[in-house]
N, C-alpha and C. Protein backbone atom coordinates (compact mmCIF):
# COMPACT_ATOMS: atom_id res chain seq x y z
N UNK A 1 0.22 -2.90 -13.52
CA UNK A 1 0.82 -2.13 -12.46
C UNK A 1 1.52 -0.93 -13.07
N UNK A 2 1.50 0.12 -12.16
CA UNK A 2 2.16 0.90 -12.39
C UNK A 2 3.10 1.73 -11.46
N UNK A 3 4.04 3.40 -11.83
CA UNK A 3 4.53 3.49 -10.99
C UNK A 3 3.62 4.47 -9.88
N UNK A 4 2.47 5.27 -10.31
CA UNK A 4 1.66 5.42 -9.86
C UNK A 4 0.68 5.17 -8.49
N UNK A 5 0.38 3.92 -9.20
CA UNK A 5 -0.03 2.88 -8.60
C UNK A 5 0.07 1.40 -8.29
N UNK A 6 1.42 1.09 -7.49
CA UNK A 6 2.02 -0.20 -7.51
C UNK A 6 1.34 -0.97 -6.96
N UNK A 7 1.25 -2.29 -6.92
CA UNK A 7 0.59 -3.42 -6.39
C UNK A 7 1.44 -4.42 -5.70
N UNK A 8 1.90 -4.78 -4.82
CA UNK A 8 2.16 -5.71 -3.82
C UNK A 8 1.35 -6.95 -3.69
N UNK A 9 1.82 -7.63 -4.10
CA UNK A 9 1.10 -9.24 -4.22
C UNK A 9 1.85 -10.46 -2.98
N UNK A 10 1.14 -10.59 -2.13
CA UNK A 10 1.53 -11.69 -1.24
C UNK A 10 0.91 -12.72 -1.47
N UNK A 11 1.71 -14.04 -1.59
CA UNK A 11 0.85 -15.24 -2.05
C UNK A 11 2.14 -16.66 -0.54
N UNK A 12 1.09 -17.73 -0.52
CA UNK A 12 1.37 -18.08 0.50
C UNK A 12 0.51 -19.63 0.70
N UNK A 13 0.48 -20.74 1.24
CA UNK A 13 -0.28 -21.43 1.90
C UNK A 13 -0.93 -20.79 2.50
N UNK A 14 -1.98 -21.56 3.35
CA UNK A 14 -2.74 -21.50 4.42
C UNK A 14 -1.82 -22.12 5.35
N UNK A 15 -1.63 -21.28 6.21
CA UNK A 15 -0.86 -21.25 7.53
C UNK A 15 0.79 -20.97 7.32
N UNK A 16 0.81 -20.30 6.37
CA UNK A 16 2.37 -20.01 5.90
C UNK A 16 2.59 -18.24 6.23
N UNK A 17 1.67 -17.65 6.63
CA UNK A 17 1.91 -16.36 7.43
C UNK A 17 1.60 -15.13 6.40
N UNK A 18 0.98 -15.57 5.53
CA UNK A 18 0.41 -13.81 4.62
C UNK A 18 -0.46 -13.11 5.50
N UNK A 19 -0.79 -13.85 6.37
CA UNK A 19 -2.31 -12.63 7.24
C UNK A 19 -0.49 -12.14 8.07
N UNK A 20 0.26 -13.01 8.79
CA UNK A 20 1.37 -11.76 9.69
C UNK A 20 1.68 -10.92 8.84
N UNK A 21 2.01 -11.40 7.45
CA UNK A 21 3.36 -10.37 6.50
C UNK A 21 1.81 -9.13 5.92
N UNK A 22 0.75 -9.80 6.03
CA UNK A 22 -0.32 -8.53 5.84
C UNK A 22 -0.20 -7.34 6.90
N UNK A 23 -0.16 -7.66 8.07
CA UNK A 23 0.12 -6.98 9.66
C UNK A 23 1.37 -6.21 9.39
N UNK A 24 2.01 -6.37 8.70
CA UNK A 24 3.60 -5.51 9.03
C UNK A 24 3.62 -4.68 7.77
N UNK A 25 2.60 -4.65 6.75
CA UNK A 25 2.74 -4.07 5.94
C UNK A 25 2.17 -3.35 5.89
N UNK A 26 0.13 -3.04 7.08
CA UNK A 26 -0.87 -2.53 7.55
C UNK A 26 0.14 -1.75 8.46
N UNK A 27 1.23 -2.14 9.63
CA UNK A 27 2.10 -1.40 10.11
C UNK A 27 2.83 -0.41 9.40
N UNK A 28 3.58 -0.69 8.95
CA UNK A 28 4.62 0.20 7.78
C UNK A 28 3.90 1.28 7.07
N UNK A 29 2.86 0.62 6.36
CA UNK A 29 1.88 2.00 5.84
C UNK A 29 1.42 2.98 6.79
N UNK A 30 0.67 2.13 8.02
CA UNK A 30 0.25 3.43 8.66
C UNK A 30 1.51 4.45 9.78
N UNK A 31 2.61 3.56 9.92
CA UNK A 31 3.64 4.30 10.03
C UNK A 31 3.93 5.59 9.42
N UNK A 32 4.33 4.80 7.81
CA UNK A 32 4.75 6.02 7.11
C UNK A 32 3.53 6.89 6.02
N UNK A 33 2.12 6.80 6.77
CA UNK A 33 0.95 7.35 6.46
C UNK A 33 0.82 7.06 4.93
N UNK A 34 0.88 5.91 4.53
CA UNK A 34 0.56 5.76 3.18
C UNK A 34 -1.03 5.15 3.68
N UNK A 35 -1.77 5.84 2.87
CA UNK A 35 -2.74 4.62 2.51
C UNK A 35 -2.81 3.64 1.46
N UNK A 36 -3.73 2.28 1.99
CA UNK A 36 -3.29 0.95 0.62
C UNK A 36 -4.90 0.33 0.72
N UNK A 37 -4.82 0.20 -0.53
CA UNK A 37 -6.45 -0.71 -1.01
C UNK A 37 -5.93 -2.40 -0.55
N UNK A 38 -6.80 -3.32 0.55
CA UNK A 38 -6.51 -4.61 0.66
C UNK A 38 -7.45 -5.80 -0.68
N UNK A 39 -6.54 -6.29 -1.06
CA UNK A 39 -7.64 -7.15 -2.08
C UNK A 39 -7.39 -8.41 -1.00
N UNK A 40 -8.48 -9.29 -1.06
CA UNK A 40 -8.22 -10.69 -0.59
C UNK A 40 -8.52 -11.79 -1.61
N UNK A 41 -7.20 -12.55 -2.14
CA UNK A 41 -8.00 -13.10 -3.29
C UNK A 41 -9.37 -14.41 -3.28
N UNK A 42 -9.67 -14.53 -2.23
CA UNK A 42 -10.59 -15.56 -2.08
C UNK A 42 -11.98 -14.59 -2.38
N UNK A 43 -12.15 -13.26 -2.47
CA UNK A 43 -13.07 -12.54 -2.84
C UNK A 43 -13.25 -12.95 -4.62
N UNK A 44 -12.49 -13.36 -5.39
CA UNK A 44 -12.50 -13.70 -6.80
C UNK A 44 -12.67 -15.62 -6.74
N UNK A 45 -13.22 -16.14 -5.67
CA UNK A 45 -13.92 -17.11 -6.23
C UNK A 45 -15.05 -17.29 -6.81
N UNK A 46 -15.34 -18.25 -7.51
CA UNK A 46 -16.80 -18.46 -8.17
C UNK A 46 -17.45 -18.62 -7.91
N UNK A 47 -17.69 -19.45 -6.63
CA UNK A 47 -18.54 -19.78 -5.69
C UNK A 47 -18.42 -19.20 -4.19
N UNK A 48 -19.79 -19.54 -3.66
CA UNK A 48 -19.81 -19.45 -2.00
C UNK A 48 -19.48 -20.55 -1.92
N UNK A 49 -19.43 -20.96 -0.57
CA UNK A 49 -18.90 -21.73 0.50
C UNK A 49 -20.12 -23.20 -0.25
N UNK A 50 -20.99 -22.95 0.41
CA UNK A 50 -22.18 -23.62 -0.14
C UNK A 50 -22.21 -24.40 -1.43
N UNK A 51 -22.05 -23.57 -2.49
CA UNK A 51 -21.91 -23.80 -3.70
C UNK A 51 -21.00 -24.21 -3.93
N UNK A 52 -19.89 -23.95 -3.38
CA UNK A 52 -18.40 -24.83 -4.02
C UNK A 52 -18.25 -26.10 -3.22
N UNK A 53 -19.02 -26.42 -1.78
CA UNK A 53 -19.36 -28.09 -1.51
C UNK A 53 -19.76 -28.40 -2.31
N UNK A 54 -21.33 -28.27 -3.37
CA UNK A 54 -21.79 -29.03 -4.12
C UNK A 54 -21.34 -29.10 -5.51
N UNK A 55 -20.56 -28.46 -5.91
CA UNK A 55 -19.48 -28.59 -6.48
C UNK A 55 -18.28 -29.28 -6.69
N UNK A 56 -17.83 -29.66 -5.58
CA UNK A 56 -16.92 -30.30 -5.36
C UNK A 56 -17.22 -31.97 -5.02
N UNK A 57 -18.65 -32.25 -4.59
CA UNK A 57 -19.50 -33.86 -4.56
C UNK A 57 -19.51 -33.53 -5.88
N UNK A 58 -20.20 -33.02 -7.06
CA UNK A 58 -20.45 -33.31 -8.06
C UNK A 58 -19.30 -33.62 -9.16
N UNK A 59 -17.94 -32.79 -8.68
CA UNK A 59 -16.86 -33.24 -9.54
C UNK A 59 -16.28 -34.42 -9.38
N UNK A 60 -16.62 -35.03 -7.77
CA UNK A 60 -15.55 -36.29 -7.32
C UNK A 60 -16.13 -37.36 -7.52
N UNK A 61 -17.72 -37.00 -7.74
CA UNK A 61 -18.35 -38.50 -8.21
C UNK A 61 -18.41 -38.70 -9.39
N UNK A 62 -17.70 -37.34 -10.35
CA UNK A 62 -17.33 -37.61 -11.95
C UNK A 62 -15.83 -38.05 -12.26
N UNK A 63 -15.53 -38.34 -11.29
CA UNK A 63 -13.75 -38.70 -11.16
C UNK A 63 -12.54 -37.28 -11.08
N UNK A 64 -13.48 -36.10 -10.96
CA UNK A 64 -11.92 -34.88 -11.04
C UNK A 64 -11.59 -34.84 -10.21
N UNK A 65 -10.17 -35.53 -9.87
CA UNK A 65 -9.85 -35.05 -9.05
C UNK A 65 -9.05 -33.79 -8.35
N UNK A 66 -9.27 -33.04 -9.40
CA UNK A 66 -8.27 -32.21 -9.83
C UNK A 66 -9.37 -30.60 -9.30
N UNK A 67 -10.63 -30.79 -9.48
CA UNK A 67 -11.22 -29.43 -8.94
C UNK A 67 -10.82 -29.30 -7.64
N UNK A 68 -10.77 -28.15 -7.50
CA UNK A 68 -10.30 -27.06 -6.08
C UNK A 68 -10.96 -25.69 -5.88
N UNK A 69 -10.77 -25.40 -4.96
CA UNK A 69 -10.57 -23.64 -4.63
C UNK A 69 -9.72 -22.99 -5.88
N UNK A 70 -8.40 -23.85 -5.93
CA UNK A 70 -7.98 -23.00 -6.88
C UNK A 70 -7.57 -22.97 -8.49
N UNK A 71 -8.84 -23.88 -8.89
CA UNK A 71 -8.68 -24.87 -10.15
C UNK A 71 -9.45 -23.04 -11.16
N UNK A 72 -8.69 -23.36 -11.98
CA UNK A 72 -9.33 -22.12 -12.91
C UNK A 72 -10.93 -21.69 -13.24
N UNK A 73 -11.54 -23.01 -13.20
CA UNK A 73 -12.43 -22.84 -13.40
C UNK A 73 -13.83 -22.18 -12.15
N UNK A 74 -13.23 -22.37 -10.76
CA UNK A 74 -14.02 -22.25 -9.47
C UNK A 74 -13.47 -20.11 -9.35
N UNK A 75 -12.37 -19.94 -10.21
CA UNK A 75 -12.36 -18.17 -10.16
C UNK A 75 -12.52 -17.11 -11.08
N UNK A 76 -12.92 -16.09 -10.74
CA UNK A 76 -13.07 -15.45 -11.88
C UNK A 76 -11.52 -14.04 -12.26
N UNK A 77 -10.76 -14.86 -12.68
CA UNK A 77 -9.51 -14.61 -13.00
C UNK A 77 -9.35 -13.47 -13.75
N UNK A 78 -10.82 -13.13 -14.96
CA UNK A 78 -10.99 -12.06 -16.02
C UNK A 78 -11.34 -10.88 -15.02
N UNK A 79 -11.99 -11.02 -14.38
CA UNK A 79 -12.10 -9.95 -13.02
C UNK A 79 -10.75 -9.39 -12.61
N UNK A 80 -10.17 -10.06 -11.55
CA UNK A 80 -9.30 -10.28 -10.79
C UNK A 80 -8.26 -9.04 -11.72
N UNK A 81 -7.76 -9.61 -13.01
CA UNK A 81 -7.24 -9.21 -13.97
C UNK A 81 -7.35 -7.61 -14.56
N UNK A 82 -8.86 -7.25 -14.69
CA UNK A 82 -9.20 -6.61 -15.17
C UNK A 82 -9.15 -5.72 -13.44
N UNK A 83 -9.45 -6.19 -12.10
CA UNK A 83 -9.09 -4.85 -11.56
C UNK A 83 -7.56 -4.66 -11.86
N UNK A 84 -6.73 -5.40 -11.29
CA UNK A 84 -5.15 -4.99 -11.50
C UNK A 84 -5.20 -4.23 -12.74
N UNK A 85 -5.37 -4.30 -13.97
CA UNK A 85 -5.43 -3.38 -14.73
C UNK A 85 -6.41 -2.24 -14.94
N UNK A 86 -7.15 -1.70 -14.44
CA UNK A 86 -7.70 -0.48 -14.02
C UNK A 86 -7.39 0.24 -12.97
N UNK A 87 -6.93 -0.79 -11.81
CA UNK A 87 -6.10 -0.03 -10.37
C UNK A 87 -4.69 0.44 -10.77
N UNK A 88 -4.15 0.13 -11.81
CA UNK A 88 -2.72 0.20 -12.55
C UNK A 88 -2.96 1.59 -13.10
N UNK A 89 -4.11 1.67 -14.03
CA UNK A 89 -4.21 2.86 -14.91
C UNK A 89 -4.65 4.04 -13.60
N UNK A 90 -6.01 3.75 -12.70
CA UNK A 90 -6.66 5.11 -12.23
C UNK A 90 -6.47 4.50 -10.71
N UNK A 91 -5.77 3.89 -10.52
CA UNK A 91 -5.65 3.83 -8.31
C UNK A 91 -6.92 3.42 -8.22
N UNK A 92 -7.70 2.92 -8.73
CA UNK A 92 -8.88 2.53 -8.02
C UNK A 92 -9.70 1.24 -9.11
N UNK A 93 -10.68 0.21 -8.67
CA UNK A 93 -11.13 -0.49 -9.43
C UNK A 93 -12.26 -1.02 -8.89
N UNK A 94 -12.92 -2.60 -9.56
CA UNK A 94 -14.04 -2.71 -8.91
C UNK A 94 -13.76 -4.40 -7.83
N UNK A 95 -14.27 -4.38 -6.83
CA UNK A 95 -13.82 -5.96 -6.32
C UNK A 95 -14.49 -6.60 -5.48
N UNK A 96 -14.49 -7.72 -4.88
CA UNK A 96 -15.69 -8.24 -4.26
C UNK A 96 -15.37 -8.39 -2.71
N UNK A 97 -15.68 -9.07 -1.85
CA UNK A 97 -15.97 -9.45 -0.85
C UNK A 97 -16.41 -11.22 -0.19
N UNK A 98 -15.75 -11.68 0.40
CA UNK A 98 -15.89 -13.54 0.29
C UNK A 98 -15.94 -13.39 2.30
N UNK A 99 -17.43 -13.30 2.40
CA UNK A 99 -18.03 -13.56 3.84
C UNK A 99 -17.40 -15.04 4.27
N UNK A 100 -16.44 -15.12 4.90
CA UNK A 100 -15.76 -16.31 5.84
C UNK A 100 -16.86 -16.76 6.63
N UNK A 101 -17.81 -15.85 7.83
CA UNK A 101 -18.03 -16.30 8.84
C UNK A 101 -19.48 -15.66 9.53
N UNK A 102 -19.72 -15.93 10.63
CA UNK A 102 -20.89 -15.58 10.95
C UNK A 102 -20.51 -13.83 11.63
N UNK A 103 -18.83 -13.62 12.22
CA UNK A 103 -18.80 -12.20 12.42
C UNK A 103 -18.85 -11.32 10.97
N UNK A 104 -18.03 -11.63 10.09
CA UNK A 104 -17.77 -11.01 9.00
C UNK A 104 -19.38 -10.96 8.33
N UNK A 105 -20.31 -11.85 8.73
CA UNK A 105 -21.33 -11.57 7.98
C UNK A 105 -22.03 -10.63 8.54
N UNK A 106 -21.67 -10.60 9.79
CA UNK A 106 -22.82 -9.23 10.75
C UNK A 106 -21.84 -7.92 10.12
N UNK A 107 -20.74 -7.90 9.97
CA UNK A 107 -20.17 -6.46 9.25
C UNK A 107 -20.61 -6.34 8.13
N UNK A 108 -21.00 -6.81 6.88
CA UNK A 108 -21.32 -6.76 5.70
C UNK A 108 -22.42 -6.99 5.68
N UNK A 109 -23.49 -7.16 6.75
CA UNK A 109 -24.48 -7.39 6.95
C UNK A 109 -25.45 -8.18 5.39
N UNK A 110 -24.60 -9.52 5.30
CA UNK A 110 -24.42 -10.40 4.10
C UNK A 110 -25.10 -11.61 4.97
N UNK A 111 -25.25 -12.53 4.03
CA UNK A 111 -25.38 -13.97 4.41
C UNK A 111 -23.79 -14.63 4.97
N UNK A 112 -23.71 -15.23 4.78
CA UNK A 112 -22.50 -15.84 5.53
C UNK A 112 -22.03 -16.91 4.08
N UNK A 113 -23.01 -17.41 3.67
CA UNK A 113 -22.68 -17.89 2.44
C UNK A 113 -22.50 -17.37 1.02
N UNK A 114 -23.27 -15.85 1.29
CA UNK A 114 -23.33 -15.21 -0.15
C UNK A 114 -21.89 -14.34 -0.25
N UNK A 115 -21.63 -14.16 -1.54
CA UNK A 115 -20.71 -13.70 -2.01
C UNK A 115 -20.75 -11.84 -2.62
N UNK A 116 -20.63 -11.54 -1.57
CA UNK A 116 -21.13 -9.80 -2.50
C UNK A 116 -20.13 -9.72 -3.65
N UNK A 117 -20.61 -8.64 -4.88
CA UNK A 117 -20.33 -8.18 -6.19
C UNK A 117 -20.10 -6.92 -6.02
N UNK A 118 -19.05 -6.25 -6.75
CA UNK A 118 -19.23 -5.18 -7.14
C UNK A 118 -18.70 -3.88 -6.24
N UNK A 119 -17.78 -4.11 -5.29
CA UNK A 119 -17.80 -3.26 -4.03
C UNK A 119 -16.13 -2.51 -4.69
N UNK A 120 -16.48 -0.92 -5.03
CA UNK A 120 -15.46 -0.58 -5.36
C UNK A 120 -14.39 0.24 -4.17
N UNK A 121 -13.06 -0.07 -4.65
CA UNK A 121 -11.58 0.04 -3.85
C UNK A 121 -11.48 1.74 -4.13
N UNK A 122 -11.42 2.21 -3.13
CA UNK A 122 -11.55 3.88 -3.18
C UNK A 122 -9.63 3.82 -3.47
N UNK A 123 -9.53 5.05 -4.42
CA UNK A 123 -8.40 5.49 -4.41
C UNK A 123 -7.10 5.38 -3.36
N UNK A 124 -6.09 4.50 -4.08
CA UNK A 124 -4.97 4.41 -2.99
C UNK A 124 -3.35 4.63 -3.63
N UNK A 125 -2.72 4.98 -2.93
CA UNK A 125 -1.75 4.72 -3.95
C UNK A 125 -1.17 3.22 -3.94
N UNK A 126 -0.91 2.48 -2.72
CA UNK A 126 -0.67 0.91 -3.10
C UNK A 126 -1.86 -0.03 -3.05
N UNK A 127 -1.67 -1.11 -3.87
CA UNK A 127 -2.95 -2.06 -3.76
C UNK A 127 -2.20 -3.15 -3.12
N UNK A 128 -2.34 -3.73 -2.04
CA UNK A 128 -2.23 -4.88 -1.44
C UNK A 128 -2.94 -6.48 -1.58
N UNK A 129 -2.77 -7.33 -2.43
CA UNK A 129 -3.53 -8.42 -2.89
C UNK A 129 -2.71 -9.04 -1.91
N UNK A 130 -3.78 -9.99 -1.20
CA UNK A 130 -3.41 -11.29 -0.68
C UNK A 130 -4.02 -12.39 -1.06
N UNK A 131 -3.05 -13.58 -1.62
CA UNK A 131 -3.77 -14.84 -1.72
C UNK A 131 -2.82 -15.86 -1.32
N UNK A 132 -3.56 -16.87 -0.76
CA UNK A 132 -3.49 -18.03 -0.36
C UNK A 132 -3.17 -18.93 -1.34
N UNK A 133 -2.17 -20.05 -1.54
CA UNK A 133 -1.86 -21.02 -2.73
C UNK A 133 -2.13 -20.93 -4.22
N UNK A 134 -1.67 -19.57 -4.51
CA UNK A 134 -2.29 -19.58 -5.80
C UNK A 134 -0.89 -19.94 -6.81
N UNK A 135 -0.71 -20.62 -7.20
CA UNK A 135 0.19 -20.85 -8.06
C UNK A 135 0.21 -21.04 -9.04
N UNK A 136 -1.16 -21.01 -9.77
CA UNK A 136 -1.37 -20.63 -11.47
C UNK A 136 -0.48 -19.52 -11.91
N UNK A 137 -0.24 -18.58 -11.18
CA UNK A 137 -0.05 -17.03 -11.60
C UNK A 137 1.76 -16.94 -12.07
């Protein structure tokens, strides 16, 4: 991070209110006409939807009980990492996209299970990351 380009990190349960505190901060910016790059961190999982079910039968019938959504190994953290530090240096980086649903898949005109790569964050001055239970960090 920088002063440049600061980053705002909201982290949260599921159902603990980061999509509201996302809303008041989408408010506030366009209030005071800032523009902000949104990261969502479920875009830095390893898997689709698909793939991380069979994933998750294959770990529980090996006894882990410990794989998750947010077990180190199901994200790609060196990513994740490596944008915050390029959005730090130049306001902008590279990041993905994690299709939830059958609307979100007609906008990204994606599968619903696939995971797009590679979709770069146009110049902003704040970066807005949201994630859900991440408490490695």
């Amino acid at each position: 991070m920088s002063r440049s380009y600061p980053i705002i990190s909201i982290t949260g349960s599921s159902g603990a209110g980061t999509t509201s505190v996302k809303k008041t901060f989408e408010n506030i910016f366009r209030r005071e006409k800032v523009s902000a790059a949104y990261i969502e961190g479920d875009a830095f999982h390893r898997y689709n939807r698909v793939e991380m079910r069979t994933k998750m039968s294959e770990e529980g019938e090996r006894g882990n009980r410990h794989f998750s959504h947010f077990s180190p190994e199901t994200n790609l953290f060196e990513e994740l990492e490596r944008l915050f530090r390029d959005y730090g240096e130049s306001g902008t980086g590279t990041t993905r996209h994690y299709v939830h649903d059958d609307d979100e898949a007609k906008c990204t005109a994606q599968n619903r299970a696939h995971l797009p790569n590679g979709a770069r964050c146009r110049k902003s001055p704040i970066c807005c990351f949201m994630k859900a239970c991440m408490a490695l960090w």
